[in-house]
C-alpha atoms as a PDB file:
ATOM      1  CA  UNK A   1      11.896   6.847  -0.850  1.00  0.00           C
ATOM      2  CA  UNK A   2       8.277   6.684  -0.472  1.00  0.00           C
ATOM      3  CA  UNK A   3       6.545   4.656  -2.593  1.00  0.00           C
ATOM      4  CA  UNK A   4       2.532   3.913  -3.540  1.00  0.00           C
ATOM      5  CA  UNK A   5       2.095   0.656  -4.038  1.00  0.00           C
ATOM      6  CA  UNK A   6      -1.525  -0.771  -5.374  1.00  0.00           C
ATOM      7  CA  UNK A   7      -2.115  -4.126  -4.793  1.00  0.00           C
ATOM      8  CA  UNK A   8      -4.945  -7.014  -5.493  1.00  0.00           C
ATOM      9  CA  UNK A   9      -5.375 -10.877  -4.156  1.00  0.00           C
ATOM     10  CA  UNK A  10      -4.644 -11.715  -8.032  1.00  0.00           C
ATOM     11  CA  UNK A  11      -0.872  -9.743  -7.540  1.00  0.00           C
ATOM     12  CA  UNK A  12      -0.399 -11.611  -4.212  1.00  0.00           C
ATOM     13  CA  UNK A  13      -1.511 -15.097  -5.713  1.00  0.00           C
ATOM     14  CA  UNK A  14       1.614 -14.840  -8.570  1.00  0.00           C
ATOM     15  CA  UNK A  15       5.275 -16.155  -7.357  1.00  0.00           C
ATOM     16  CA  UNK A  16       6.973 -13.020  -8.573  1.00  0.00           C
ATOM     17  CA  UNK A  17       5.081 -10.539  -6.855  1.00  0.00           C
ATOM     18  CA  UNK A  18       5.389 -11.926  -2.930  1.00  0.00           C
ATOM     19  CA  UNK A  19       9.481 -11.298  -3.182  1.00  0.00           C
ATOM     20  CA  UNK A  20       8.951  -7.712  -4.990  1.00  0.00           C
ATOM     21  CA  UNK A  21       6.578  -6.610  -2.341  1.00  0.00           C
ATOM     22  CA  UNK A  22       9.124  -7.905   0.630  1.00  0.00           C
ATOM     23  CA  UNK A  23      12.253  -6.506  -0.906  1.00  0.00           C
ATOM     24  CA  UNK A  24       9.941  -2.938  -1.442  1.00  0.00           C
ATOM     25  CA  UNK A  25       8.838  -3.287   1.965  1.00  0.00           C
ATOM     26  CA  UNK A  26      12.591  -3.463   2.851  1.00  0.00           C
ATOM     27  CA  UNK A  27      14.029  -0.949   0.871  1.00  0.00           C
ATOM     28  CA  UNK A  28      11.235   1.110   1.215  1.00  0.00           C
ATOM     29  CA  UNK A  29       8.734   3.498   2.692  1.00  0.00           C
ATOM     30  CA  UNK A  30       5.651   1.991   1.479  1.00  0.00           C
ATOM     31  CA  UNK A  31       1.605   2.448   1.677  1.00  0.00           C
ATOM     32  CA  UNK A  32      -0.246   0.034  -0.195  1.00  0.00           C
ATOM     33  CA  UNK A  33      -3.712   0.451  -1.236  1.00  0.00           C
ATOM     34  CA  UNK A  34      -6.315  -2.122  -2.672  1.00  0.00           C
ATOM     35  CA  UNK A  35      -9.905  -1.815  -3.109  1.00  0.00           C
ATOM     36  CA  UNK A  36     -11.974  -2.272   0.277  1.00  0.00           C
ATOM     37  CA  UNK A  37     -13.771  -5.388  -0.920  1.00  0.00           C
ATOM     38  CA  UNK A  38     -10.290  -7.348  -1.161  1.00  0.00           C
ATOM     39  CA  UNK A  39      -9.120  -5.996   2.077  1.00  0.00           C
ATOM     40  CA  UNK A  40      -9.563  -8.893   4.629  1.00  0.00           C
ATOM     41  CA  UNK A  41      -7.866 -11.337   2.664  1.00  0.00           C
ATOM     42  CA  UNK A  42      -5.032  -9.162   1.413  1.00  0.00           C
ATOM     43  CA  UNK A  43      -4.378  -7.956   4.766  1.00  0.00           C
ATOM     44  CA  UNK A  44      -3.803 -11.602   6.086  1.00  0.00           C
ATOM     45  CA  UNK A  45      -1.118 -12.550   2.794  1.00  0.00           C
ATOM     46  CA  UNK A  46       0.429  -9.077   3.556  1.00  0.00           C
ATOM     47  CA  UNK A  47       0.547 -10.364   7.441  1.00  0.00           C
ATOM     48  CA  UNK A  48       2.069 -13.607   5.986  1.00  0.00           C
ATOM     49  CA  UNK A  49       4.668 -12.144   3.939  1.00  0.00           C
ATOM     50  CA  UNK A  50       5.914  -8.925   6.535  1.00  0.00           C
ATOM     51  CA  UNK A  51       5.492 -10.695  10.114  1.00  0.00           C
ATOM     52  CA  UNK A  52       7.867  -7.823  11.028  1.00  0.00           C
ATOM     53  CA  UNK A  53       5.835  -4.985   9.916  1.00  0.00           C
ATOM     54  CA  UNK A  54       2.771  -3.910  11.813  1.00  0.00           C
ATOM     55  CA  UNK A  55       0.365  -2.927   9.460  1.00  0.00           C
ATOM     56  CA  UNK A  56      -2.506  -0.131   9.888  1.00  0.00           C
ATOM     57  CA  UNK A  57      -5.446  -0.111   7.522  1.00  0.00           C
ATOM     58  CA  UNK A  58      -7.276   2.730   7.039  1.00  0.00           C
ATOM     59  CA  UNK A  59     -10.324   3.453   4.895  1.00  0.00           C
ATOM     60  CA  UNK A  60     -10.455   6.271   2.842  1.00  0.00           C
ATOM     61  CA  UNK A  61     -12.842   7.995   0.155  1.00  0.00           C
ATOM     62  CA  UNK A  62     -12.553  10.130  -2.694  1.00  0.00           C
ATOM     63  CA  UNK A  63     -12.108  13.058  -0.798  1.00  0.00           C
ATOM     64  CA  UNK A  64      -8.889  13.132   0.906  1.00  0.00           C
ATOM     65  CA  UNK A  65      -9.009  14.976   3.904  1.00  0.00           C
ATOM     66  CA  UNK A  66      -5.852  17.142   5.691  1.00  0.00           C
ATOM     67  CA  UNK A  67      -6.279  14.911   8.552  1.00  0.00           C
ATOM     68  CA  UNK A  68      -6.225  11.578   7.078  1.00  0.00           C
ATOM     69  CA  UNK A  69      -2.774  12.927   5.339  1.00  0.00           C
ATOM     70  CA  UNK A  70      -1.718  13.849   8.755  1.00  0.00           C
ATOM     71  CA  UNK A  71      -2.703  10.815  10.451  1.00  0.00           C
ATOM     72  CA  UNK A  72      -0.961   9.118   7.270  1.00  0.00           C
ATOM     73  CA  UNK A  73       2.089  10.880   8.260  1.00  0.00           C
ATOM     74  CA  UNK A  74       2.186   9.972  11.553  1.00  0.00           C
ATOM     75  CA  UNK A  75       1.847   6.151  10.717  1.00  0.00           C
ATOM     76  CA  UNK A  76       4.761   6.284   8.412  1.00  0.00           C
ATOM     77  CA  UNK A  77       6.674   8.091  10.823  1.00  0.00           C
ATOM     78  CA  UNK A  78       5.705   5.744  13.625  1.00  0.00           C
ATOM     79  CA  UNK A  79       7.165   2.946  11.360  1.00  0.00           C
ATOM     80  CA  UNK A  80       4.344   1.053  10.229  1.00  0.00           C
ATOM     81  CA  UNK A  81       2.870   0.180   7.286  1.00  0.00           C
ATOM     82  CA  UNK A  82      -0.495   2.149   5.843  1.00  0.00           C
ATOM     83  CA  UNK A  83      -2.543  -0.259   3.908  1.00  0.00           C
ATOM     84  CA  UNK A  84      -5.111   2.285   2.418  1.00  0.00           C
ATOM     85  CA  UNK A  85      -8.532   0.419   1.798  1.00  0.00           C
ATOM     86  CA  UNK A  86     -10.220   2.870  -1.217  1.00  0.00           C
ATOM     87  CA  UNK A  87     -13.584   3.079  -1.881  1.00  0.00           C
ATOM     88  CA  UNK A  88     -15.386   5.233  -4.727  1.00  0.00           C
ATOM     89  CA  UNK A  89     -12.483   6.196  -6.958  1.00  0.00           C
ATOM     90  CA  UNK A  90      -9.488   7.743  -5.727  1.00  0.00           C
ATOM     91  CA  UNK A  91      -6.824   6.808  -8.191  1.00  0.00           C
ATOM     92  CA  UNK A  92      -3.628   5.875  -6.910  1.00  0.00           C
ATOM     93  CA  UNK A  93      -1.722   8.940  -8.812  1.00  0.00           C
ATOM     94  CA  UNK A  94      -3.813  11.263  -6.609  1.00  0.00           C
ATOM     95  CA  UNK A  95      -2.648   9.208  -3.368  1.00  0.00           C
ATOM     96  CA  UNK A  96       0.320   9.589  -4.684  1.00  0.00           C
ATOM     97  CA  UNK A  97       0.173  13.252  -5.115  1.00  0.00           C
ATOM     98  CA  UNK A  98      -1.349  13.806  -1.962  1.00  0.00           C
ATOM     99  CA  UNK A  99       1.536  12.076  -0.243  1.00  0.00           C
ATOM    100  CA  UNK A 100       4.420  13.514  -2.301  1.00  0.00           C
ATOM    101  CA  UNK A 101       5.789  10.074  -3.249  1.00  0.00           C
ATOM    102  CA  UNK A 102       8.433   9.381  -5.636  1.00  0.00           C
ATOM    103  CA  UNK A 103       6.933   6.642  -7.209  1.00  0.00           C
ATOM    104  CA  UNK A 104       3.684   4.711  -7.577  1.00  0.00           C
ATOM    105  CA  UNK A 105       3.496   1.240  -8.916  1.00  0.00           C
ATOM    106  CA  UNK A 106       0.799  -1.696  -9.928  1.00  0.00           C
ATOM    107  CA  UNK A 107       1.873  -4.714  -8.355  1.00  0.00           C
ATOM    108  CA  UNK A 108       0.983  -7.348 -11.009  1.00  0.00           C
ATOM    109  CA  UNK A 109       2.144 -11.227 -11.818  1.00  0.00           C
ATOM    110  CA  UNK A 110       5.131  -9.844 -13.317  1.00  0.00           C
ATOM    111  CA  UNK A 111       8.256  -8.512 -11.466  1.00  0.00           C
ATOM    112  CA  UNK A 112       8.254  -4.743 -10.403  1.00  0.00           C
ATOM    113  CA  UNK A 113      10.888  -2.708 -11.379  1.00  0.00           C
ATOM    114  CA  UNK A 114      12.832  -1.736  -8.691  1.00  0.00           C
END
């Protein structure tokens, strides 16, 4: 299942949300996407929490382009994990969409359905 996660330092920071986002990352194909201002220090707690996983960040505006989606593809199906850095205001439904995930979710202090 591919899922579209959206995450912020304040959802890293909380104790339940560090084992949600490793059991997702488990269970799960997962891109994550935070806002390009919180990148470099969500990138190092999502570094901390997956050592395993070799993350790719990519930077993307509000319009989505057929080869971002492709190069998107090929990063999922290479095994890694996207983090998408947005700037201006694409809305995680429309990642979502663009992707064809099942699910998108908020990561917040609380514990994620899973």
């Amino acid at each position: 299942m591919l899922a579209v996660l959206t995450i912020s330092p304040q959802s890293l920071a909380q104790p339940p949300s560090s084992p949600t986002l490793t059991t997702m990352a488990a269970d799960h194909e997962l891109v994550l996407v935070c806002d390009y201002d919180t990148a470099p220090s969500l990138i190092r707690a999502i570094r901390t929490l997956l050592p395993r996983h070799r993350l790719v960040a990519l930077l993307i505006d509000p319009d989505l382009l057929r080869h971002e989606h492709d190069l998107l593809e090929e990063i999922l199906n290479d095994g890694h994990l996207p983090v998408i850095l947005t700037t201006g205001e694409p809305s995680v439904v429309q990642l979502s969409q663009w992707l064809n995930a099942q699910t998108d979710l908020v990561l917040t202090a609380e514990p994620v359905p899973l």
